[in-house]
PDB file of N, CA and C in Angstrom:
ATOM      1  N   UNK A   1       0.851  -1.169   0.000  1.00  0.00           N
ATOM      2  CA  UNK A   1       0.000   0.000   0.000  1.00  0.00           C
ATOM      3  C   UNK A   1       0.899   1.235   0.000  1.00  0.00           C
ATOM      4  N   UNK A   2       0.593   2.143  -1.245  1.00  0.00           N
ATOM      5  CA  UNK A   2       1.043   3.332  -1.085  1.00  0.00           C
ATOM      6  C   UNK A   2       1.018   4.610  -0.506  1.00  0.00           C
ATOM      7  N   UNK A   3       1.831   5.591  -0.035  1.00  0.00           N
ATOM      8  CA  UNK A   3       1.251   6.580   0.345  1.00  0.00           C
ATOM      9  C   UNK A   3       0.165   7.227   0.072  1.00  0.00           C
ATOM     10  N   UNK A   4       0.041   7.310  -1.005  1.00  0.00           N
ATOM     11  CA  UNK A   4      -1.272   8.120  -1.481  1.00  0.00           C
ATOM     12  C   UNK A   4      -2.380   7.195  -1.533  1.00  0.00           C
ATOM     13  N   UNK A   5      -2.449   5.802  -1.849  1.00  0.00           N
ATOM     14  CA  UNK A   5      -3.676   5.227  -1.183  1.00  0.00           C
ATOM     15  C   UNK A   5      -3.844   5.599   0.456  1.00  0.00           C
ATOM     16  N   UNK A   6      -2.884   5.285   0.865  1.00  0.00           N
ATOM     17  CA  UNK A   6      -3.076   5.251   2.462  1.00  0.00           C
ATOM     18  C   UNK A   6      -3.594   7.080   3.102  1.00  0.00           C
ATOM     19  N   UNK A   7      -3.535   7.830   2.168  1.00  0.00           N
ATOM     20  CA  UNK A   7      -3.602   9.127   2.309  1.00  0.00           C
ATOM     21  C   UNK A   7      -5.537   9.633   2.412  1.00  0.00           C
ATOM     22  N   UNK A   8      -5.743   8.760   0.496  1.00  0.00           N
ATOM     23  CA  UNK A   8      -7.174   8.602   0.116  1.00  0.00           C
ATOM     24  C   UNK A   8      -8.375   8.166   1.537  1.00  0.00           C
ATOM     25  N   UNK A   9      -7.533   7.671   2.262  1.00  0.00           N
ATOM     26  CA  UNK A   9      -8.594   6.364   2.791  1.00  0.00           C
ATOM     27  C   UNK A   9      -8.903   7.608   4.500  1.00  0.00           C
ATOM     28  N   UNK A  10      -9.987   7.855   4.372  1.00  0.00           N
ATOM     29  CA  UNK A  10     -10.307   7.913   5.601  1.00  0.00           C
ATOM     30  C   UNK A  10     -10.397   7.441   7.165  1.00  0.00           C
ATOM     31  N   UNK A  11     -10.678   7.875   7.823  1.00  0.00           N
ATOM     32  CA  UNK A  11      -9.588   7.566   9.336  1.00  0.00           C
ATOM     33  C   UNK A  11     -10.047   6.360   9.610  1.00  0.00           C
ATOM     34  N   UNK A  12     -11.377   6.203   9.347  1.00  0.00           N
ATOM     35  CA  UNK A  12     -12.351   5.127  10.004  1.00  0.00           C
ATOM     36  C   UNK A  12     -11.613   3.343   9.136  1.00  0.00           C
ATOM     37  N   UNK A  13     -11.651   3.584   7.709  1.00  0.00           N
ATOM     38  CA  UNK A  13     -11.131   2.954   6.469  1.00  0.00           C
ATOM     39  C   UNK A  13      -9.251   2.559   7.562  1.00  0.00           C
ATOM     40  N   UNK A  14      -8.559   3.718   7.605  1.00  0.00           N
ATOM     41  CA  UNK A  14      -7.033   3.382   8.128  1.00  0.00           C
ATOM     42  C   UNK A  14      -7.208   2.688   9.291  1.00  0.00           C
ATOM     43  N   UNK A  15      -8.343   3.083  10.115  1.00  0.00           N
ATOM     44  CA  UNK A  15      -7.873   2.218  11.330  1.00  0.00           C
ATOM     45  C   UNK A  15      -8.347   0.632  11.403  1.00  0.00           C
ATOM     46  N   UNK A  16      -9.410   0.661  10.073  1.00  0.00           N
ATOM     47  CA  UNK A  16      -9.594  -0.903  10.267  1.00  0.00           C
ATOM     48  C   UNK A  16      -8.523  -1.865   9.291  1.00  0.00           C
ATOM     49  N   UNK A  17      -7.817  -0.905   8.120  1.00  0.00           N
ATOM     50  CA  UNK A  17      -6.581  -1.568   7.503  1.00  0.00           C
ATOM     51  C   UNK A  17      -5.605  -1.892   8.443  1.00  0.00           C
ATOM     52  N   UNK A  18      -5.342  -1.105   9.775  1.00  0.00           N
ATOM     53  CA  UNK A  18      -4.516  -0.832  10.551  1.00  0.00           C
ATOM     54  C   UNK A  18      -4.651  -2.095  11.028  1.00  0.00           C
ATOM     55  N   UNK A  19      -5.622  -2.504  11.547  1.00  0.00           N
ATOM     56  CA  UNK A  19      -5.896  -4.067  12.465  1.00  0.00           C
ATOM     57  C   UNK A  19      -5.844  -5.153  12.163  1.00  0.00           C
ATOM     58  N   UNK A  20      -6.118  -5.391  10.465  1.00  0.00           N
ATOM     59  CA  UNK A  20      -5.766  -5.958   9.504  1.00  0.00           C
ATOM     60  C   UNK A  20      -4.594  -6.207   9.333  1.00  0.00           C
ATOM     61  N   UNK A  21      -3.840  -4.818   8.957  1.00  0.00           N
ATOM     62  CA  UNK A  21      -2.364  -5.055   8.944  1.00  0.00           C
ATOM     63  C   UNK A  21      -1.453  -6.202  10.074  1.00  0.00           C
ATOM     64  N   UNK A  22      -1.910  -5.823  10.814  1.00  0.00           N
ATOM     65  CA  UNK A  22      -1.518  -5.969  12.242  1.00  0.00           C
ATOM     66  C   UNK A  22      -1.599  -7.334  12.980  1.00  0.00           C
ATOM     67  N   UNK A  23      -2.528  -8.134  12.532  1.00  0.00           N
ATOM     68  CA  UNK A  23      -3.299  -9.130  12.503  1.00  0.00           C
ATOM     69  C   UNK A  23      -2.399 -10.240  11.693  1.00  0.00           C
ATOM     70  N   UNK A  24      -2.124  -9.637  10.377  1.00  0.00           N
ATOM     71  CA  UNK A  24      -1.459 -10.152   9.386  1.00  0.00           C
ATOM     72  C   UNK A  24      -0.175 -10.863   9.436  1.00  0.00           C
ATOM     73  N   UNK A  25       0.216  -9.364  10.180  1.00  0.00           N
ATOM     74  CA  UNK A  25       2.039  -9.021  10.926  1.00  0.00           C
ATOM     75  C   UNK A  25       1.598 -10.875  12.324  1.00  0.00           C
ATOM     76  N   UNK A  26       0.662 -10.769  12.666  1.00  0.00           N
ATOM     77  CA  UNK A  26       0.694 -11.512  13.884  1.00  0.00           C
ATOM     78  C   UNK A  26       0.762 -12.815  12.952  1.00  0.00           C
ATOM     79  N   UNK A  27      -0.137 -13.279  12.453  1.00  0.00           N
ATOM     80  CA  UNK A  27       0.249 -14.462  11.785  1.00  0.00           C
ATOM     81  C   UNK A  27       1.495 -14.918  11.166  1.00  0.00           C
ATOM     82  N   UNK A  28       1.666 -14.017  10.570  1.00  0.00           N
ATOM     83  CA  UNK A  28       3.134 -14.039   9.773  1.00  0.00           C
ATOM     84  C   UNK A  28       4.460 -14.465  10.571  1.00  0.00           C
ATOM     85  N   UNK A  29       4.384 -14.119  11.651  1.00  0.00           N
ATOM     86  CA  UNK A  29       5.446 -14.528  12.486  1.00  0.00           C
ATOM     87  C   UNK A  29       5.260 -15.244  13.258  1.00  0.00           C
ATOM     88  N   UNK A  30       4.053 -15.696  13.443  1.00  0.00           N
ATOM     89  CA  UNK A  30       3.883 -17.532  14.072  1.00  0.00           C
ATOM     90  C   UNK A  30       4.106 -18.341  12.730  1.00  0.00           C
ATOM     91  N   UNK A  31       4.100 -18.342  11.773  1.00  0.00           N
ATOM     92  CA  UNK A  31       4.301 -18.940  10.597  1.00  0.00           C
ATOM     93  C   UNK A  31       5.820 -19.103  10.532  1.00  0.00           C
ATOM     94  N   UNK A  32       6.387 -17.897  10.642  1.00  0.00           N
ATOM     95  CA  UNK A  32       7.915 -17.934  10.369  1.00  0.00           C
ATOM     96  C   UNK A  32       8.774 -18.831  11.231  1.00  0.00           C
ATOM     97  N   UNK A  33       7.851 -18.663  12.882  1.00  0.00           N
ATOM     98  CA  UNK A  33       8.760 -19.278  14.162  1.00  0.00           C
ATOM     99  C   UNK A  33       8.605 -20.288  13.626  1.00  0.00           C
ATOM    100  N   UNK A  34       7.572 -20.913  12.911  1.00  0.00           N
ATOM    101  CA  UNK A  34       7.338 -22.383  12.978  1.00  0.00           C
ATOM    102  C   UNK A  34       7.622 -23.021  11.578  1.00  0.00           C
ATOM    103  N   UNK A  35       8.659 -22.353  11.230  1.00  0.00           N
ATOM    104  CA  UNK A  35       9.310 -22.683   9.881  1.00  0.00           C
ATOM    105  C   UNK A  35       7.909 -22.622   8.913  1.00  0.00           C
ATOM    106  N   UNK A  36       6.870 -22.494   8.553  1.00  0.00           N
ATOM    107  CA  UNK A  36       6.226 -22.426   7.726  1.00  0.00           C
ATOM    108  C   UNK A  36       5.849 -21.497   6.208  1.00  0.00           C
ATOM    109  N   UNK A  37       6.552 -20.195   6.821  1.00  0.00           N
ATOM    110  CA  UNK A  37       6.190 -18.991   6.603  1.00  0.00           C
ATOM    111  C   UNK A  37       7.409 -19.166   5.123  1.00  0.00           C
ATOM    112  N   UNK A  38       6.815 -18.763   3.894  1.00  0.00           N
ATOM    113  CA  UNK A  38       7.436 -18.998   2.641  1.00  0.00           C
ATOM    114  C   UNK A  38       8.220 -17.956   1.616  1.00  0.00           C
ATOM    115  N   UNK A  39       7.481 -16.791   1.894  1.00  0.00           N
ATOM    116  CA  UNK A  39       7.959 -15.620   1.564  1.00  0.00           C
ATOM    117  C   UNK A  39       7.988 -14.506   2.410  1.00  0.00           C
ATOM    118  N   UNK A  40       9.244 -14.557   2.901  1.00  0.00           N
ATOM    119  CA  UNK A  40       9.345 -13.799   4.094  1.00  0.00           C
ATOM    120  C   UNK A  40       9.745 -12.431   3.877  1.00  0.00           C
ATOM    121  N   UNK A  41       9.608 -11.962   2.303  1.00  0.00           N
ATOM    122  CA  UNK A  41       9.555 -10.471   2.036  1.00  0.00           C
ATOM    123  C   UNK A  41       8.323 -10.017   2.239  1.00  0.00           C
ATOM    124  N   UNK A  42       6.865 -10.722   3.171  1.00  0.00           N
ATOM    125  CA  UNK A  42       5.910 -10.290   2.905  1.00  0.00           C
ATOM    126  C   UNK A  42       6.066  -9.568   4.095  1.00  0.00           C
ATOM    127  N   UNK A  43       7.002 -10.298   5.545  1.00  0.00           N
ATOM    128  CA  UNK A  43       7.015  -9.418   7.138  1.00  0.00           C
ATOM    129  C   UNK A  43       7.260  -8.307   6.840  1.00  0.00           C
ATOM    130  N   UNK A  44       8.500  -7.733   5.692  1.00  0.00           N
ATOM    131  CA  UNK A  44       8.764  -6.524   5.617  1.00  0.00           C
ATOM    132  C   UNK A  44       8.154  -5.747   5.389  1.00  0.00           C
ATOM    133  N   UNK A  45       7.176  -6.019   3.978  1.00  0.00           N
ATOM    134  CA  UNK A  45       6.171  -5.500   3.136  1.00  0.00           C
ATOM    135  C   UNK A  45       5.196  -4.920   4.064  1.00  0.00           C
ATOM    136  N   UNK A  46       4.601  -5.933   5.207  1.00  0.00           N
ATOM    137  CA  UNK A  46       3.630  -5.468   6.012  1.00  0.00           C
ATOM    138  C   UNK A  46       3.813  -4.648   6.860  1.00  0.00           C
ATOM    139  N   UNK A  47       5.188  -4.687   7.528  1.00  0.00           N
ATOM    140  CA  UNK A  47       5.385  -3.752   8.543  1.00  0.00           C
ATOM    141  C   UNK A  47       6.112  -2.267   8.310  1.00  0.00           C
ATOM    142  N   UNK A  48       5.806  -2.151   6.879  1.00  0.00           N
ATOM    143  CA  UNK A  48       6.223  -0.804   6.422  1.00  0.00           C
ATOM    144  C   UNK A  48       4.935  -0.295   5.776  1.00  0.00           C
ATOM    145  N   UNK A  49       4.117  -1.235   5.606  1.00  0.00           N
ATOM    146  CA  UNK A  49       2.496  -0.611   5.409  1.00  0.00           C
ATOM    147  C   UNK A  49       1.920  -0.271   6.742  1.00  0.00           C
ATOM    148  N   UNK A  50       2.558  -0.477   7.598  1.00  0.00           N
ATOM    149  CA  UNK A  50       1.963  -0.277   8.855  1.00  0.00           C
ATOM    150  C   UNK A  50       2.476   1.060   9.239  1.00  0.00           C
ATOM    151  N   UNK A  51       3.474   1.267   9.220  1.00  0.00           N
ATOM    152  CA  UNK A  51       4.215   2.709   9.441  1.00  0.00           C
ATOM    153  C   UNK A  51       3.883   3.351   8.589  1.00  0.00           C
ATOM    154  N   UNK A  52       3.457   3.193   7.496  1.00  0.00           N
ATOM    155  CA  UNK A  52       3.151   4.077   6.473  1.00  0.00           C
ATOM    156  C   UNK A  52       1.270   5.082   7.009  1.00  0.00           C
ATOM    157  N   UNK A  53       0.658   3.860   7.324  1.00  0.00           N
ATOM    158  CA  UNK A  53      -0.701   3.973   7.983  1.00  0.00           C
ATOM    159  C   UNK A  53      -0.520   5.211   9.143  1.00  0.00           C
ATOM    160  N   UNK A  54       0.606   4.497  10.169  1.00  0.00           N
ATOM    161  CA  UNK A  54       0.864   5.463  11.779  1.00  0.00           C
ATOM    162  C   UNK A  54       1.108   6.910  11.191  1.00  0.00           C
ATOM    163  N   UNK A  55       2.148   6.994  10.000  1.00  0.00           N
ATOM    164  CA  UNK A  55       2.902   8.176   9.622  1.00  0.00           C
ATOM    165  C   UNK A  55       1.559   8.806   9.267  1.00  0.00           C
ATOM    166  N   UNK A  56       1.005   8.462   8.562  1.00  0.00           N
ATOM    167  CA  UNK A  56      -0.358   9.683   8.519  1.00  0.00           C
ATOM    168  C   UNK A  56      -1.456   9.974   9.201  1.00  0.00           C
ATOM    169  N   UNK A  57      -1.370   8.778   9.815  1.00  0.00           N
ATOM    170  CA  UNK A  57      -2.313   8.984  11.307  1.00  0.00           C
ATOM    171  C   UNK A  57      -1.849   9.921  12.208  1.00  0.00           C
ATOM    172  N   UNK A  58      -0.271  10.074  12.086  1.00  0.00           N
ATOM    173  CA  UNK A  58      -0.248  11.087  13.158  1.00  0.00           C
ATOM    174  C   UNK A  58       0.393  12.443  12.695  1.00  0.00           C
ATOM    175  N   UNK A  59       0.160  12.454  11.385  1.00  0.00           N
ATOM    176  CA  UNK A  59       0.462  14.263  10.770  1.00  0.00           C
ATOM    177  C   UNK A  59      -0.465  14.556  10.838  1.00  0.00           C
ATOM    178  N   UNK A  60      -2.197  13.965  10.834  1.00  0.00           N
ATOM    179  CA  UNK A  60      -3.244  14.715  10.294  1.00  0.00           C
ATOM    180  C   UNK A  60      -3.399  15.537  12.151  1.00  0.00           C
ATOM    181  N   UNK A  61      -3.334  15.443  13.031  1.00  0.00           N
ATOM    182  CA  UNK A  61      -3.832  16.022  14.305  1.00  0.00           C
ATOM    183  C   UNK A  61      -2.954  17.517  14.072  1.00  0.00           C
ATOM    184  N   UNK A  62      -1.288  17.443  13.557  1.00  0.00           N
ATOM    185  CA  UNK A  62      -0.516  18.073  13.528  1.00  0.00           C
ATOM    186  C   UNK A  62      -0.448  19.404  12.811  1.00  0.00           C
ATOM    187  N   UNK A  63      -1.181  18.818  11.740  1.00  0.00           N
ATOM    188  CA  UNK A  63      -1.327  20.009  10.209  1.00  0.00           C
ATOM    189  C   UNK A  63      -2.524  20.571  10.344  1.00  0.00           C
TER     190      UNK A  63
END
């Protein structure tokens, strides 16, 4: 997910991608502990969509 999607999406929309995300991130690394987990460029992928989500969650109070 890109910035500017993640920008588009309203707060209500980010915070339930957010849990999603998050959720995702949680599986993903019971998968990994347990040797299962296959493409493990996806932990990265997710947990920089996740910061990407926080980063605009917390400019909009700011600006």
């Amino acid at each position: 997910m890109d910035m500017k999607a993640v920008r588009e999406l309203d707060s209500a929309a980010r915070d339930a991608k957010l849990n999603e995300l998050r959720q995702e991130l949680f599986n993903l690394r019971f998968q990994h502990s347990t040797a299962q987990l296959e493409n493990t460029q996806r932990l990265k992928a997710v947990k920089q969509s996740i910061a990407r989500i926080l980063t605009v969650k917390n400019e909009k109070p700011k600006a």
